[in-house]
PDB file of N, CA and C in Angstrom:
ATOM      1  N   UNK A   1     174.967  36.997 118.061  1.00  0.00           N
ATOM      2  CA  UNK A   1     175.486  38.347 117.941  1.00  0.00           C
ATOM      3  C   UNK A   1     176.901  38.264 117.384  1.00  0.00           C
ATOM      4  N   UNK A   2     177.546  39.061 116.147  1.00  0.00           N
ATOM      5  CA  UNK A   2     178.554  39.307 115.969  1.00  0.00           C
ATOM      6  C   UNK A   2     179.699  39.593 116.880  1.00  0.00           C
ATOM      7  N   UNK A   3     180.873  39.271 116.617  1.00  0.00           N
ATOM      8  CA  UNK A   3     181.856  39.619 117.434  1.00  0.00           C
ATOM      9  C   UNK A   3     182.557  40.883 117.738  1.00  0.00           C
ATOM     10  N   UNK A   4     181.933  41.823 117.179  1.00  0.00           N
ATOM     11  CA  UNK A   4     182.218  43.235 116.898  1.00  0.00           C
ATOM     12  C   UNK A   4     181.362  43.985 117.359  1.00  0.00           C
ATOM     13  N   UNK A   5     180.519  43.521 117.723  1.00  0.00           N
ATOM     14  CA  UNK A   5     179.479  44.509 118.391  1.00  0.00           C
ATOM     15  C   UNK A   5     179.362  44.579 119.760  1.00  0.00           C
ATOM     16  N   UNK A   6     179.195  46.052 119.658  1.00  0.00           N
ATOM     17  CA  UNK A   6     179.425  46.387 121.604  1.00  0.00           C
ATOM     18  C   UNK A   6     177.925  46.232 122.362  1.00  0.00           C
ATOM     19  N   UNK A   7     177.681  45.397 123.381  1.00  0.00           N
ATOM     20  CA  UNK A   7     176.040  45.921 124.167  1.00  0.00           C
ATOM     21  C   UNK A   7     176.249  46.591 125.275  1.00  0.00           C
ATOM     22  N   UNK A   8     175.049  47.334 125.660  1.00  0.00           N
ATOM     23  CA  UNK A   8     175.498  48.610 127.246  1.00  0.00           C
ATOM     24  C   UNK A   8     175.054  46.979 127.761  1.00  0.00           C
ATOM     25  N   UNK A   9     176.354  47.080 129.026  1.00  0.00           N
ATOM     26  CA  UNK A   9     175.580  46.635 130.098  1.00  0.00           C
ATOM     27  C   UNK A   9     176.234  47.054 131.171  1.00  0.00           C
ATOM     28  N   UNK A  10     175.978  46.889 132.526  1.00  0.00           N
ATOM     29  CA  UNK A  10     176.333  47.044 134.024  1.00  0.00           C
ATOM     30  C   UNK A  10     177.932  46.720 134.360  1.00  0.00           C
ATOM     31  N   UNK A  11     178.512  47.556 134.527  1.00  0.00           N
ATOM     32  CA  UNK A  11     179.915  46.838 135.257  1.00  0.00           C
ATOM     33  C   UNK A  11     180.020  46.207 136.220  1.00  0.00           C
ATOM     34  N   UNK A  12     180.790  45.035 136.169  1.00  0.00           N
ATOM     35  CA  UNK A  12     181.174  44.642 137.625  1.00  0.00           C
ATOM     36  C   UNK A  12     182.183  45.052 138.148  1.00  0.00           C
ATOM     37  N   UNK A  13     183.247  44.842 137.647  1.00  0.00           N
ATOM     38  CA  UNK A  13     184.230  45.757 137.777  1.00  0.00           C
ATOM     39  C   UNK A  13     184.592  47.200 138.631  1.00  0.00           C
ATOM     40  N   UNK A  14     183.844  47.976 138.001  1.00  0.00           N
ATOM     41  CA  UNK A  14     183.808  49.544 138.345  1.00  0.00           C
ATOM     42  C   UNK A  14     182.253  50.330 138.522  1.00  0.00           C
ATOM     43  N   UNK A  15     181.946  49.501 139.604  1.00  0.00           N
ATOM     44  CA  UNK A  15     180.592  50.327 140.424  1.00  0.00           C
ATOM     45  C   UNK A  15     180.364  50.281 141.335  1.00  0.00           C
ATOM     46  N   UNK A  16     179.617  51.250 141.726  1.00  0.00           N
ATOM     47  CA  UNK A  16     179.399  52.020 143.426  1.00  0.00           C
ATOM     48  C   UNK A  16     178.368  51.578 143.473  1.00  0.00           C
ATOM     49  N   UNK A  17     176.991  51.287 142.870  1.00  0.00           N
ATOM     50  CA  UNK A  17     175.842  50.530 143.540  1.00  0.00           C
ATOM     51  C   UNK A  17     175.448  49.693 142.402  1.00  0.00           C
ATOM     52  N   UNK A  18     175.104  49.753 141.789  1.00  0.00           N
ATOM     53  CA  UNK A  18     174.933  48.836 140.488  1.00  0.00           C
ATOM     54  C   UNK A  18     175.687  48.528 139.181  1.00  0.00           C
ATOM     55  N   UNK A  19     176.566  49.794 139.017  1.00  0.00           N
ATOM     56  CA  UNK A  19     177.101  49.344 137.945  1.00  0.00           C
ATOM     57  C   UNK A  19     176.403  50.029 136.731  1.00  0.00           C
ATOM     58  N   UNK A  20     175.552  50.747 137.214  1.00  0.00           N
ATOM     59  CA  UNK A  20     174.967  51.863 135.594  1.00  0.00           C
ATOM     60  C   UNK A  20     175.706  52.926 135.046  1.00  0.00           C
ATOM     61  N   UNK A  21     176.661  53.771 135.908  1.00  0.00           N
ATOM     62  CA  UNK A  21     177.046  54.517 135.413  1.00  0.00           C
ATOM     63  C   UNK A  21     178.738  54.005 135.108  1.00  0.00           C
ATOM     64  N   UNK A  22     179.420  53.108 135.663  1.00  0.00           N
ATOM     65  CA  UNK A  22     180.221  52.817 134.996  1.00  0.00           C
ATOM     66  C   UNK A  22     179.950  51.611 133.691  1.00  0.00           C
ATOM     67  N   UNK A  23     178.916  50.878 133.425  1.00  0.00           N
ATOM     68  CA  UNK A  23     178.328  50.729 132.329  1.00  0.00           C
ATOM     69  C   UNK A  23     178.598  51.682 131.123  1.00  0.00           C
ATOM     70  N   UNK A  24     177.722  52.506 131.603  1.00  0.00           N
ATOM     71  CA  UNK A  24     177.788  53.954 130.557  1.00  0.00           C
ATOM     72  C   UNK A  24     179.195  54.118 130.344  1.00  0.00           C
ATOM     73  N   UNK A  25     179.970  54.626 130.665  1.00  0.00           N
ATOM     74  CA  UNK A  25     181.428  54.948 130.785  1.00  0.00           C
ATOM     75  C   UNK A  25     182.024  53.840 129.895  1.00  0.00           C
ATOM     76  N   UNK A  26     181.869  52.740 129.827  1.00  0.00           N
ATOM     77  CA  UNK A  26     182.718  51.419 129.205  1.00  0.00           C
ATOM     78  C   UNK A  26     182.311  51.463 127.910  1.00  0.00           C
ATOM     79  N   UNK A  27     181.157  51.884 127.545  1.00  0.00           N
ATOM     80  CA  UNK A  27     179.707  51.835 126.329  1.00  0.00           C
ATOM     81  C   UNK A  27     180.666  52.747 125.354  1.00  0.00           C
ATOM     82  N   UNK A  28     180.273  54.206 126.707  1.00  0.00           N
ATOM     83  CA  UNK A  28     181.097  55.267 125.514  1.00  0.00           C
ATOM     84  C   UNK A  28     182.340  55.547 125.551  1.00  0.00           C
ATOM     85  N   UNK A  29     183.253  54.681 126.596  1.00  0.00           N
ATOM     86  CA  UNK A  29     184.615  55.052 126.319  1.00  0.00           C
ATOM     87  C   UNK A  29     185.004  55.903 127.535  1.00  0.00           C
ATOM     88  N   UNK A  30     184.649  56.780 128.156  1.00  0.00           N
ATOM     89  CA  UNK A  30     184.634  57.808 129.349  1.00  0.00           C
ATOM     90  C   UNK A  30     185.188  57.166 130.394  1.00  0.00           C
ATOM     91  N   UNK A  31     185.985  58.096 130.758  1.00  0.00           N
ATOM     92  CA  UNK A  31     185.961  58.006 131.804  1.00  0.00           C
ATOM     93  C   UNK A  31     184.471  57.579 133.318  1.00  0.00           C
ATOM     94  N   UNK A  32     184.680  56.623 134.554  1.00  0.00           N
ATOM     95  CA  UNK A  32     183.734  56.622 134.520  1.00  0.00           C
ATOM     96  C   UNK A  32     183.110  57.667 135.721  1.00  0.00           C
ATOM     97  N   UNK A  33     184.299  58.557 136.302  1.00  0.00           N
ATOM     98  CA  UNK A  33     184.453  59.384 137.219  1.00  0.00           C
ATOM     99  C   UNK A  33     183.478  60.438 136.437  1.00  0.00           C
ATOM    100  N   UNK A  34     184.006  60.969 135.192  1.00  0.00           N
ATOM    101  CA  UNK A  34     183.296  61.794 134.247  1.00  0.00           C
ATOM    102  C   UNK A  34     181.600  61.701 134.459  1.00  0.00           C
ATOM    103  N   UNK A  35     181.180  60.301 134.051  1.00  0.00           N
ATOM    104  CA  UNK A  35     179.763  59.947 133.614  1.00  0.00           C
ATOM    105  C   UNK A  35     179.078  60.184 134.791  1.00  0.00           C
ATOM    106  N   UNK A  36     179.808  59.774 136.407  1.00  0.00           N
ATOM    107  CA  UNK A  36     178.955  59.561 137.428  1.00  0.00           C
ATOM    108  C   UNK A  36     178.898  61.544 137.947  1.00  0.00           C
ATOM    109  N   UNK A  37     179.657  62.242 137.811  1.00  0.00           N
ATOM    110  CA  UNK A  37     179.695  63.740 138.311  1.00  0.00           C
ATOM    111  C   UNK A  37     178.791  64.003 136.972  1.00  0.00           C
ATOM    112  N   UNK A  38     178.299  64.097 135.728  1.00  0.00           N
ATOM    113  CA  UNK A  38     178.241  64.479 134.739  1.00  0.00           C
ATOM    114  C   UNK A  38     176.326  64.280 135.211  1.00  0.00           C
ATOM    115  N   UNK A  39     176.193  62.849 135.573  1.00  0.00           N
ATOM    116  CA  UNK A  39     174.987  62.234 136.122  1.00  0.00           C
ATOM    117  C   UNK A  39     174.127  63.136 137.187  1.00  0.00           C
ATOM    118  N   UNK A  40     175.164  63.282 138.289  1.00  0.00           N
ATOM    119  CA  UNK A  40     174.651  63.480 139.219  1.00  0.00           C
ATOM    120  C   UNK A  40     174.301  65.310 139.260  1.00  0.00           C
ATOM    121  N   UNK A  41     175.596  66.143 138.737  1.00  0.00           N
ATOM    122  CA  UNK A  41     174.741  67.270 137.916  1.00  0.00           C
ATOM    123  C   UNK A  41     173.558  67.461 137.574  1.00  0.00           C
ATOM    124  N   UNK A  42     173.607  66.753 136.434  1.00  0.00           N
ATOM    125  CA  UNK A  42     171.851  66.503 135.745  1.00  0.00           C
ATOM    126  C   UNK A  42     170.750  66.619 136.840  1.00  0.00           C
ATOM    127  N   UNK A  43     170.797  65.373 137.602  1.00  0.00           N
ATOM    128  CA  UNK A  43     170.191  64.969 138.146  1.00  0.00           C
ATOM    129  C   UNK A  43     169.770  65.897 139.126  1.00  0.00           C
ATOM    130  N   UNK A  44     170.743  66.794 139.917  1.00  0.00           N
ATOM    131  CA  UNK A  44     170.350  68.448 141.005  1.00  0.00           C
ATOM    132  C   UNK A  44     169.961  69.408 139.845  1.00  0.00           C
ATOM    133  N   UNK A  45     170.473  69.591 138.873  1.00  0.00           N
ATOM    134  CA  UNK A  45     170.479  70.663 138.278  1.00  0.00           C
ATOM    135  C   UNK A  45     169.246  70.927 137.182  1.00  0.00           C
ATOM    136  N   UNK A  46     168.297  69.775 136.799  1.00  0.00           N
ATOM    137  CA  UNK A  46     167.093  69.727 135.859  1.00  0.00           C
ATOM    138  C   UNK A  46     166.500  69.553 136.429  1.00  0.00           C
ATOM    139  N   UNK A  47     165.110  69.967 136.730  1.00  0.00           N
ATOM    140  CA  UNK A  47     163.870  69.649 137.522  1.00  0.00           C
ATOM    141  C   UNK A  47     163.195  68.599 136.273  1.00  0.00           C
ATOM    142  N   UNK A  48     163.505  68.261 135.020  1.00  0.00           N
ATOM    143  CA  UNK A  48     162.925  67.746 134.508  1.00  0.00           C
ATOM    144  C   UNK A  48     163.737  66.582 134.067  1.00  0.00           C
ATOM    145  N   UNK A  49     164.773  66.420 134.898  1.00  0.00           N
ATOM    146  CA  UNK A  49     165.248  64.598 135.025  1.00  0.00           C
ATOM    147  C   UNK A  49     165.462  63.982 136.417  1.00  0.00           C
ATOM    148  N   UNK A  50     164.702  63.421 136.776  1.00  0.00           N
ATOM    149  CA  UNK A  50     164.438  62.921 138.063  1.00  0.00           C
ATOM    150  C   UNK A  50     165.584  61.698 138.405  1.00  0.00           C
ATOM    151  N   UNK A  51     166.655  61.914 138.650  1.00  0.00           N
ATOM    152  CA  UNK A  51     167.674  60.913 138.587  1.00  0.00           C
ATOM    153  C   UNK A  51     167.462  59.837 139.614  1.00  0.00           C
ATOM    154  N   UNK A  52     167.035  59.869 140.860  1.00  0.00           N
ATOM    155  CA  UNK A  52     167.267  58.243 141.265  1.00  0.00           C
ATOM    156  C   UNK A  52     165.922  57.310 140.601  1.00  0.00           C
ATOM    157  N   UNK A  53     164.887  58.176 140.128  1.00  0.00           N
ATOM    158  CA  UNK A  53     163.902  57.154 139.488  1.00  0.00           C
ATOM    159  C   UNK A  53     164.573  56.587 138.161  1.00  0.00           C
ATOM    160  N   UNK A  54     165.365  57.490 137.157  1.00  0.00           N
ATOM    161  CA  UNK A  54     166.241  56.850 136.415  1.00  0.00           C
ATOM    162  C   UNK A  54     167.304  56.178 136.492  1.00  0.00           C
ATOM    163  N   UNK A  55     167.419  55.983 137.369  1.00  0.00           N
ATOM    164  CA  UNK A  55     168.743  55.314 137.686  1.00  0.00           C
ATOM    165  C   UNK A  55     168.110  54.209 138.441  1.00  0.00           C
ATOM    166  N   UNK A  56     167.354  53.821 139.061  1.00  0.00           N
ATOM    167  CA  UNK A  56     166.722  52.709 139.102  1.00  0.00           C
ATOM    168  C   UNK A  56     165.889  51.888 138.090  1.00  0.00           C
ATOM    169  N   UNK A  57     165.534  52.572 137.240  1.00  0.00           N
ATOM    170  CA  UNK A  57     165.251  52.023 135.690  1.00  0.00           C
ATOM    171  C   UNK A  57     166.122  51.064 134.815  1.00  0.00           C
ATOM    172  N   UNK A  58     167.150  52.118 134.815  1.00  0.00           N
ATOM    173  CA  UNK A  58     168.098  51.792 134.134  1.00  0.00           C
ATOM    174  C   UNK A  58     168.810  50.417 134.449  1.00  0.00           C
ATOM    175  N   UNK A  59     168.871  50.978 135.941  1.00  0.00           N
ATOM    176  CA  UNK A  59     169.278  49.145 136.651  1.00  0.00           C
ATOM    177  C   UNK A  59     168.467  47.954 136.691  1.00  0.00           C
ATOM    178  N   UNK A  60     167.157  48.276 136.470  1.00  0.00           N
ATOM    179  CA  UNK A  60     166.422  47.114 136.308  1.00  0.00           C
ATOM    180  C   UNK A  60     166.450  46.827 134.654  1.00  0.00           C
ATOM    181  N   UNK A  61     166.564  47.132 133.887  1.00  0.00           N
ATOM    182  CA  UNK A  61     166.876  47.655 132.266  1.00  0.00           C
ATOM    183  C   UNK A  61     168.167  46.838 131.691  1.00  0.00           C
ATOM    184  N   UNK A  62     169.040  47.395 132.180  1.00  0.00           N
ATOM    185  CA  UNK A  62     170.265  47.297 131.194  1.00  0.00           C
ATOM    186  C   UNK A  62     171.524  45.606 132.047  1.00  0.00           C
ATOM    187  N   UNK A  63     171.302  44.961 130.985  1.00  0.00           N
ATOM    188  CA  UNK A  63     171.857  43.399 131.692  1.00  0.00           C
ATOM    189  C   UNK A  63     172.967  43.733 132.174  1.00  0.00           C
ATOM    190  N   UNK A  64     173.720  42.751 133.656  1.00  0.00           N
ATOM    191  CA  UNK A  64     174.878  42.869 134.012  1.00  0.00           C
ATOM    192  C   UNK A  64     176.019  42.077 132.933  1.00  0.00           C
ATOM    193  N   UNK A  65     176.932  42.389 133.062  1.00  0.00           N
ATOM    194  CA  UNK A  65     177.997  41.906 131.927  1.00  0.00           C
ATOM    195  C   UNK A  65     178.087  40.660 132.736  1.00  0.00           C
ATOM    196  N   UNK A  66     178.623  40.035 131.938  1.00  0.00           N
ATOM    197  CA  UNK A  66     179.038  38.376 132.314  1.00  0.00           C
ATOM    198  C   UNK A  66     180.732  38.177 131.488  1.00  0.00           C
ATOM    199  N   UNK A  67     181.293  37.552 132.568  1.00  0.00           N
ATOM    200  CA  UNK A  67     182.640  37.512 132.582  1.00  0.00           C
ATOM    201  C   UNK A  67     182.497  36.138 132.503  1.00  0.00           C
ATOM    202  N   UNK A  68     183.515  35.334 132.039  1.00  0.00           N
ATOM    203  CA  UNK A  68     183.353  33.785 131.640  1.00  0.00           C
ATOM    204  C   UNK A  68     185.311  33.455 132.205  1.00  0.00           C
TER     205      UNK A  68
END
């Protein structure tokens, strides 16, 4: 992989259970306070996004970052 290219993955850093939504946040730049209220909205507010089944997806899905 090039040295310029960004991949989503999991924070270690800055997460409350896995690390998906501050993932997201690092990916796009956001804040990650933003992504996780922005999430969890969605998630009460659409009957047609079922958020902890996605959000367990996602965590089995998207690699944890690796710090060296």
């Amino acid at each position: 992989m090039s040295p310029g290219v960004q991949r989503l993955r999991r924070s270690v850093a800055d997460r409350w259970v896995a690390g998906v939504c501050g993932g997201i946040a690092e990916y796009l730049g956001l804040d990650p306070t933003l992504v996780r209220v922005v999430y969890v909205l969605l998630a009460i507010f659409s009957a047609a996004f079922p958020g902890i089944l996605v959000y367990l997806v996602l965590w089995f899905l998207i690699p944890e970052r690796e710090y060296y």
